[in-house]
Protein backbone atom coordinates (compact mmCIF):
# COMPACT_ATOMS: atom_id res chain seq x y z
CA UNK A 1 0.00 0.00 0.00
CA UNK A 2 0.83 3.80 -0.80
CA UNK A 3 1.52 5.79 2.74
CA UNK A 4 -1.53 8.30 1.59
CA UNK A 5 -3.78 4.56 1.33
CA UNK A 6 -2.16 3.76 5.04
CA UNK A 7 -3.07 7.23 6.17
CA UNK A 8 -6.58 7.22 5.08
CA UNK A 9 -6.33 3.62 7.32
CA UNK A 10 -5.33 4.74 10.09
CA UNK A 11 -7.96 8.39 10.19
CA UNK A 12 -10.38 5.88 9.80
CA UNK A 13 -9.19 3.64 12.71
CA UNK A 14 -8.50 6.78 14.76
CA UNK A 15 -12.62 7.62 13.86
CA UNK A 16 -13.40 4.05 14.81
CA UNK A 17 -11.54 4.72 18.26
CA UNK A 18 -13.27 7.62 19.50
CA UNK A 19 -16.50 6.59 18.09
CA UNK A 20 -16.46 3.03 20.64
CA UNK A 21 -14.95 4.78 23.69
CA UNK A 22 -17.70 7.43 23.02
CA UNK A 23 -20.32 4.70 22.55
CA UNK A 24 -19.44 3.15 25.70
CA UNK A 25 -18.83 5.59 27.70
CA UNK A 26 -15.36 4.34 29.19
CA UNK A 27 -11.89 3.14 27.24
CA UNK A 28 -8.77 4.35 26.81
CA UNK A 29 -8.37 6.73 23.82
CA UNK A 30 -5.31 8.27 24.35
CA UNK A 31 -2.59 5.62 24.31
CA UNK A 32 -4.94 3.69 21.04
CA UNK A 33 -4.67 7.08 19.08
CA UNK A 34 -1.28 7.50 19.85
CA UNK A 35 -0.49 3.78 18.63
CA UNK A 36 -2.88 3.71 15.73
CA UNK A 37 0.08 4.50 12.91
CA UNK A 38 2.33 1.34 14.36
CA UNK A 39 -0.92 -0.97 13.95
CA UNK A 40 -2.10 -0.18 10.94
CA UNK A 41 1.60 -0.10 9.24
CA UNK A 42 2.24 -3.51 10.93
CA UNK A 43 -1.47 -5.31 9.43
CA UNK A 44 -1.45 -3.44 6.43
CA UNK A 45 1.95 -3.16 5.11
CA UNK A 46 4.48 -5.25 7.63
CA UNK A 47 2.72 -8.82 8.33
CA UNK A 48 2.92 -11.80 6.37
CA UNK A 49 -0.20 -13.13 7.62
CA UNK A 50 -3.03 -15.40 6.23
CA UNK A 51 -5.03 -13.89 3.30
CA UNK A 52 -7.21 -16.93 3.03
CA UNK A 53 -11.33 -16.15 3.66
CA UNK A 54 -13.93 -18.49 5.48
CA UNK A 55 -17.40 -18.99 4.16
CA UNK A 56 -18.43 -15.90 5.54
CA UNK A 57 -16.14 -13.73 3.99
CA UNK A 58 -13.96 -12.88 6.93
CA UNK A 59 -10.46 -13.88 7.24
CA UNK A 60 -9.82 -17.39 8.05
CA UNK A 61 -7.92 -17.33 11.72
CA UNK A 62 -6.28 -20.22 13.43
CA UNK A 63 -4.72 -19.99 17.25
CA UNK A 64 -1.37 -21.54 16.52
CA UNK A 65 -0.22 -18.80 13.82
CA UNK A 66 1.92 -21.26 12.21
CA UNK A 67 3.62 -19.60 9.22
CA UNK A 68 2.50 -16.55 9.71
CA UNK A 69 3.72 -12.99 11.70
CA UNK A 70 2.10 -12.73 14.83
CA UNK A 71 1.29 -9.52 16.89
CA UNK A 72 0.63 -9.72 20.41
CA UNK A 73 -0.51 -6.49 22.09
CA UNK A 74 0.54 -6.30 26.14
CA UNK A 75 -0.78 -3.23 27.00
CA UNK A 76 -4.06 -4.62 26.55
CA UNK A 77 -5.98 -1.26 28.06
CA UNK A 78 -5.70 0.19 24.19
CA UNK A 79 -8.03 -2.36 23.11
CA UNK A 80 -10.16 0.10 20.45
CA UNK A 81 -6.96 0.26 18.49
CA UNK A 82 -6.44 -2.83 18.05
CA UNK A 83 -10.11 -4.06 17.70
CA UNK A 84 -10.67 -1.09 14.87
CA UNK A 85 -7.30 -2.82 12.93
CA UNK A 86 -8.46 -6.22 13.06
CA UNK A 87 -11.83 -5.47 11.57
CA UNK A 88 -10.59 -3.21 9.01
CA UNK A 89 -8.63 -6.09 7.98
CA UNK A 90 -10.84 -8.36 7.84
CA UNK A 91 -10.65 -10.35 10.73
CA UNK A 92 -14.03 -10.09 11.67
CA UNK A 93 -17.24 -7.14 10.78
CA UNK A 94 -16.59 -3.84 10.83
CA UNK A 95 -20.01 -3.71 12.43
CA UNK A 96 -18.92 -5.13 15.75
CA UNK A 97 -17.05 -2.50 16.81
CA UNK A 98 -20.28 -0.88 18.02
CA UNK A 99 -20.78 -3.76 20.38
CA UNK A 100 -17.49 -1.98 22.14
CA UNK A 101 -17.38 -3.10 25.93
CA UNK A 102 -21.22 -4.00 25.99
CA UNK A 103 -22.43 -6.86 27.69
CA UNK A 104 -21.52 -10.25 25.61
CA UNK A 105 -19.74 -8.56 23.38
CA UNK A 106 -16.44 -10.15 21.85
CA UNK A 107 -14.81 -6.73 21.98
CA UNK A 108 -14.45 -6.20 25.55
CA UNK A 109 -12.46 -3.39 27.39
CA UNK A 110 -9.51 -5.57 27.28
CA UNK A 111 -9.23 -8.56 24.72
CA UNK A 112 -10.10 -11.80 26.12
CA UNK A 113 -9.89 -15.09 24.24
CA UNK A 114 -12.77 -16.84 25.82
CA UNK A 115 -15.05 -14.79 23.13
CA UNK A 116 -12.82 -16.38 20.52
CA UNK A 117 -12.63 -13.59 18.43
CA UNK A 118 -10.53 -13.60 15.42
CA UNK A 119 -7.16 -12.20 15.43
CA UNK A 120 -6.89 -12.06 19.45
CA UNK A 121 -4.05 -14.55 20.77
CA UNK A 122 -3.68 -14.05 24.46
CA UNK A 123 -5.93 -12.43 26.87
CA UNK A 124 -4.02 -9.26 27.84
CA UNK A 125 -4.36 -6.22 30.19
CA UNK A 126 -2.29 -7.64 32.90
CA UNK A 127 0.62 -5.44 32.49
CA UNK A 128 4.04 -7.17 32.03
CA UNK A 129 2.86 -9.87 30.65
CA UNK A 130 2.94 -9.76 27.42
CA UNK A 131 6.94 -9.82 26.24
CA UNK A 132 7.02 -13.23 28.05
CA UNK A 133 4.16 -14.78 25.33
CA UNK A 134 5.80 -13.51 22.97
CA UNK A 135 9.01 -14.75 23.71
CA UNK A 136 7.50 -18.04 24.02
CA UNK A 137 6.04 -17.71 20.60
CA UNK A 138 8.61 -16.80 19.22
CA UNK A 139 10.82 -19.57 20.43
CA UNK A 140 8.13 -22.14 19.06
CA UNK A 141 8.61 -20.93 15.66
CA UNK A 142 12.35 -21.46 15.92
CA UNK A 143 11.72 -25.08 17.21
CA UNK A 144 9.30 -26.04 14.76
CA UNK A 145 11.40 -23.88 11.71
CA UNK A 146 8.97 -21.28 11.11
CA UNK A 147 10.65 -18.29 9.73
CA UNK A 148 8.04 -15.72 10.50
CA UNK A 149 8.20 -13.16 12.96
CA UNK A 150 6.85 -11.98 16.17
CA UNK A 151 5.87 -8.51 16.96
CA UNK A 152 5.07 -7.27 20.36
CA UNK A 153 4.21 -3.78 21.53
CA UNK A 154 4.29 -2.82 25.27
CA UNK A 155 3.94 0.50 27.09
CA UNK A 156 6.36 2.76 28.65
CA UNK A 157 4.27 2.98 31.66
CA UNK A 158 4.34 -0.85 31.41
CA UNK A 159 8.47 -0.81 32.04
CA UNK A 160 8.19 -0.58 35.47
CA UNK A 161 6.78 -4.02 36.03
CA UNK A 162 9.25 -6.30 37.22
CA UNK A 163 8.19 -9.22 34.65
CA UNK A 164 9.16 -7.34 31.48
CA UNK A 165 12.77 -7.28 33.12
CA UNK A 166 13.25 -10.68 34.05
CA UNK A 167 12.12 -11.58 30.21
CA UNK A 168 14.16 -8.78 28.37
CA UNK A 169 16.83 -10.88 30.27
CA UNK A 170 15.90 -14.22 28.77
CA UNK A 171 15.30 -13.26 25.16
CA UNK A 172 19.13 -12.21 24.48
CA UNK A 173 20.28 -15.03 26.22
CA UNK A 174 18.52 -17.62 24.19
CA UNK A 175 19.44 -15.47 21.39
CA UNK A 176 15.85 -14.95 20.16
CA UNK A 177 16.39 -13.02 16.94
CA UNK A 178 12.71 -13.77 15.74
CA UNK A 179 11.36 -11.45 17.40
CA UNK A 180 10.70 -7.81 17.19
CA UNK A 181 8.95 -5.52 20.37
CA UNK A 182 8.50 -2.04 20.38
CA UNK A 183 7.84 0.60 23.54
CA UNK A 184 5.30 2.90 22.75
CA UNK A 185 7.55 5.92 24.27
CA UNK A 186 4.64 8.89 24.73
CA UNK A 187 5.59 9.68 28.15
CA UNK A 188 2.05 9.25 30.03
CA UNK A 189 0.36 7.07 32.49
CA UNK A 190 -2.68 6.85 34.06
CA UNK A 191 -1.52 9.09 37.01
CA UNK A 192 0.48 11.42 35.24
CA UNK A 193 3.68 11.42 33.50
CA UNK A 194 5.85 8.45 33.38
CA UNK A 195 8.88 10.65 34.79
CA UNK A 196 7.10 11.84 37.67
CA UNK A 197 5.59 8.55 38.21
CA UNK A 198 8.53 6.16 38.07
CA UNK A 199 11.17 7.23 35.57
CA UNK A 200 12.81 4.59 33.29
CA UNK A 201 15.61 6.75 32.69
CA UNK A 202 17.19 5.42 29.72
CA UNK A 203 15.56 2.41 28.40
CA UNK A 204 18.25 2.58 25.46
CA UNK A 205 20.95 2.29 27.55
CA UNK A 206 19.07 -0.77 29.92
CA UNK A 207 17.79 -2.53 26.53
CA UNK A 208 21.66 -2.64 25.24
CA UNK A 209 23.15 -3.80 28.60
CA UNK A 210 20.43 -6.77 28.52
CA UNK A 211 21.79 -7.71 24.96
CA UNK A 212 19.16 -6.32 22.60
CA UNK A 213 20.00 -5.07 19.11
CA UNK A 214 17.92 -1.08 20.12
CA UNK A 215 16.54 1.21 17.38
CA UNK A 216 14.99 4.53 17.85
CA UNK A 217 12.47 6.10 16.11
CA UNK A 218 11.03 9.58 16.94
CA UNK A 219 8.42 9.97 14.92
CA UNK A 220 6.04 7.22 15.54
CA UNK A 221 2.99 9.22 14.16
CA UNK A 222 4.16 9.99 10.62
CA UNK A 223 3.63 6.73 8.40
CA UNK A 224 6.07 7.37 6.31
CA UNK A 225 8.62 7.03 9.14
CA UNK A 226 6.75 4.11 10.71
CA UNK A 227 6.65 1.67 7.94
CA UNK A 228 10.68 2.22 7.36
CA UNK A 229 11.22 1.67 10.73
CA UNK A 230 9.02 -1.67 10.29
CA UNK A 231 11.33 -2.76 7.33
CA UNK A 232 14.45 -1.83 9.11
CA UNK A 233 13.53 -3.89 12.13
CA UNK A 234 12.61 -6.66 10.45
CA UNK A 235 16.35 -6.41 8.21
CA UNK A 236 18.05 -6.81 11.96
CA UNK A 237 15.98 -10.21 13.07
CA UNK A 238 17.80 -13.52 12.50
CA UNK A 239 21.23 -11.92 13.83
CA UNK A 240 21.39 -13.35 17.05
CA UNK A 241 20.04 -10.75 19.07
CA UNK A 242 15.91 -9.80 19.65
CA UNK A 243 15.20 -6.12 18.35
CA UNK A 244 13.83 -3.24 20.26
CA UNK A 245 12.18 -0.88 18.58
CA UNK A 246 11.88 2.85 21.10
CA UNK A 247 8.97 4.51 18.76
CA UNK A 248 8.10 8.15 20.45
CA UNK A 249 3.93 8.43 19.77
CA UNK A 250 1.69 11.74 21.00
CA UNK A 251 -1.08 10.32 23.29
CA UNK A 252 -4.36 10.95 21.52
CA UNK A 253 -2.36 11.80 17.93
CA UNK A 254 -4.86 13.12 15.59
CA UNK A 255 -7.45 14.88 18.09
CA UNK A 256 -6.16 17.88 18.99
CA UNK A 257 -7.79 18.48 22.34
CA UNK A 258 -6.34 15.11 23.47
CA UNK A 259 -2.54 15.45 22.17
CA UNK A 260 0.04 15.21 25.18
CA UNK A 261 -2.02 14.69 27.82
CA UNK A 262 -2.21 11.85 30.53
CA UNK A 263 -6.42 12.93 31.27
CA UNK A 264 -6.98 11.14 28.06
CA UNK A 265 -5.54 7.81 28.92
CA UNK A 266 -8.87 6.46 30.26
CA UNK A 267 -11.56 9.02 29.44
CA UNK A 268 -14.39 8.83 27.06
CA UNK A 269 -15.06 11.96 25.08
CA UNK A 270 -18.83 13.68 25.39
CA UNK A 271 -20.97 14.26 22.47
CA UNK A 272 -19.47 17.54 21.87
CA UNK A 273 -16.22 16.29 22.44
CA UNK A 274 -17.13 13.39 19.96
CA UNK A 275 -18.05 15.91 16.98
CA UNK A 276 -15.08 17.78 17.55
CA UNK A 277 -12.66 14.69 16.85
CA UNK A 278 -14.89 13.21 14.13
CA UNK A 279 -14.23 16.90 12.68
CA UNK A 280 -10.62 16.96 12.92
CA UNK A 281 -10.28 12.72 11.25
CA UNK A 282 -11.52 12.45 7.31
CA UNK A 283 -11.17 9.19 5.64
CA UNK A 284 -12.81 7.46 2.64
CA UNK A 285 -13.39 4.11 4.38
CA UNK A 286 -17.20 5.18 6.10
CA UNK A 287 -18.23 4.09 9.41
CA UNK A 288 -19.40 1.12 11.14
């Protein structure tokens, strides 16, 4: 795809966002806006994954993921983005989306697998979590010589929980080169900023020392710079070394009222609010 077809994506994915969190009257806007570029770049452009349909016209999914890229999303609070990327791609009806964190719903608040809903791996949410599943995925498709890659992204927030250490240990040491994680680096948490909260200092610096081959990208909201970050990444897997990817995003990219701020990490936008956002996203695709 063209980066002006990706963009018109990802407006669409960012209208899809405030449109669920607006519907339900709770989610987390800010940190899926700011992460909507990565996703969309990753499903639309990055992933080798399975183009084959079922009978009812959505793509066909299967749990293991064997020869194909998988994605597994730890910071599982950002749930519209990832939910809005899925469908667009065909996982599963745009419609659904509008279902957002409604009772029986298969797009809850965080994504569950119990509502076996296509494209979602691991139940998620549980901060920390996440590196270690994909580590372990990633390990499988070295045992069973699958040469597809794993993708995981994880927030900065999410650094300060002890179990992302203790696996950004393990990864170098069983030299798993398969796999590719990124940090979304845009400086918030739910109780402020991550410096006045608990600062990770230099997470270049600590990512090196553990044995991880560390790029850094600083603009994680302009597609153009996203998807050749994507293709670089993916030329430094099979080397030995798992790659870190340090992408700087804007919480709440796109809306303007929302940019930079850590109010917006869990707060649904009003009706006003709503039109204001839909105002500032265009894209061709239509809504759900």
């Amino acid at each position: 795809m063209t980066t002006p077809e990706l963009e018109n994506i990802a407006a669409q994915v960012r209208r899809d966002i405030v449109r669920m969190v607006h519907g339900a009257a709770s989610g987390h806007p800010g940190g899926s806006l700011g992460c909507t570029d990565l996703l969309v770049a990753l499903y639309f452009q990055q992933m080798k994954i399975n183009n084959r349909k079922g009978k009812n016209g959505d793509l066909s999914f299967k749990m293991d993921g064997e020869h194909e890229d998988l994605f597994f999303l730890s910071n599982g609070h950002i749930s519209p983005v990832f939910y809005s990327t899925l469908s667009r791609r065909g996982y599963f009806p745009v419609e659904e989306l509008g279902t957002f964190r409604k009772i029986n719903s298969r797009v809850q608040g965080h994504p569950t697998t119990h509502e076996h809903l296509p494209g979602i791996r691991i139940a998620s949410g549980s901060l920390g979590q996440g590196m270690s599943v994909a580590i372990g995925a990633a390990l499988a498709k070295k045992l069973n010589k699958d040469e597809r890659t794993v993708y995981i992204l994880m927030g900065d927030g999410e650094q300060q929980e002890g179990q992302v250490w203790e696996a950004a240990q393990f990864a170098p040491h069983h030299e798993v080169d398969n796999l590719v994680a990124f940090i979304d680096l845009n400086g918030q948490q739910i109780d402020g900023s991550t410096k006045n909260v608990m600062d990770n200092r230099d997470l270049k610096a600590k990512y090196k020392a553990f044995g991880w081959d560390v790029i850094e990208e600083k603009q994680g909201n302009d597609m153009e710079s996203v998807v050749k970050v994507l293709r670089k990444a993916k030329r430094r897997t099979g080397k030995g070394k798992p790659v870190m990817v340090l992408l700087q995003t804007e919480m709440g990219a796109g809306v303007d009222f929302m940019m930079g701020s850590h109010k917006w990490h869990g707060v649904a936008p009003n009706d006003e609010q709503l039109a204001t956002a839909l105002g500032q996203l265009t894209s061709t695709l239509g809504d759900y």
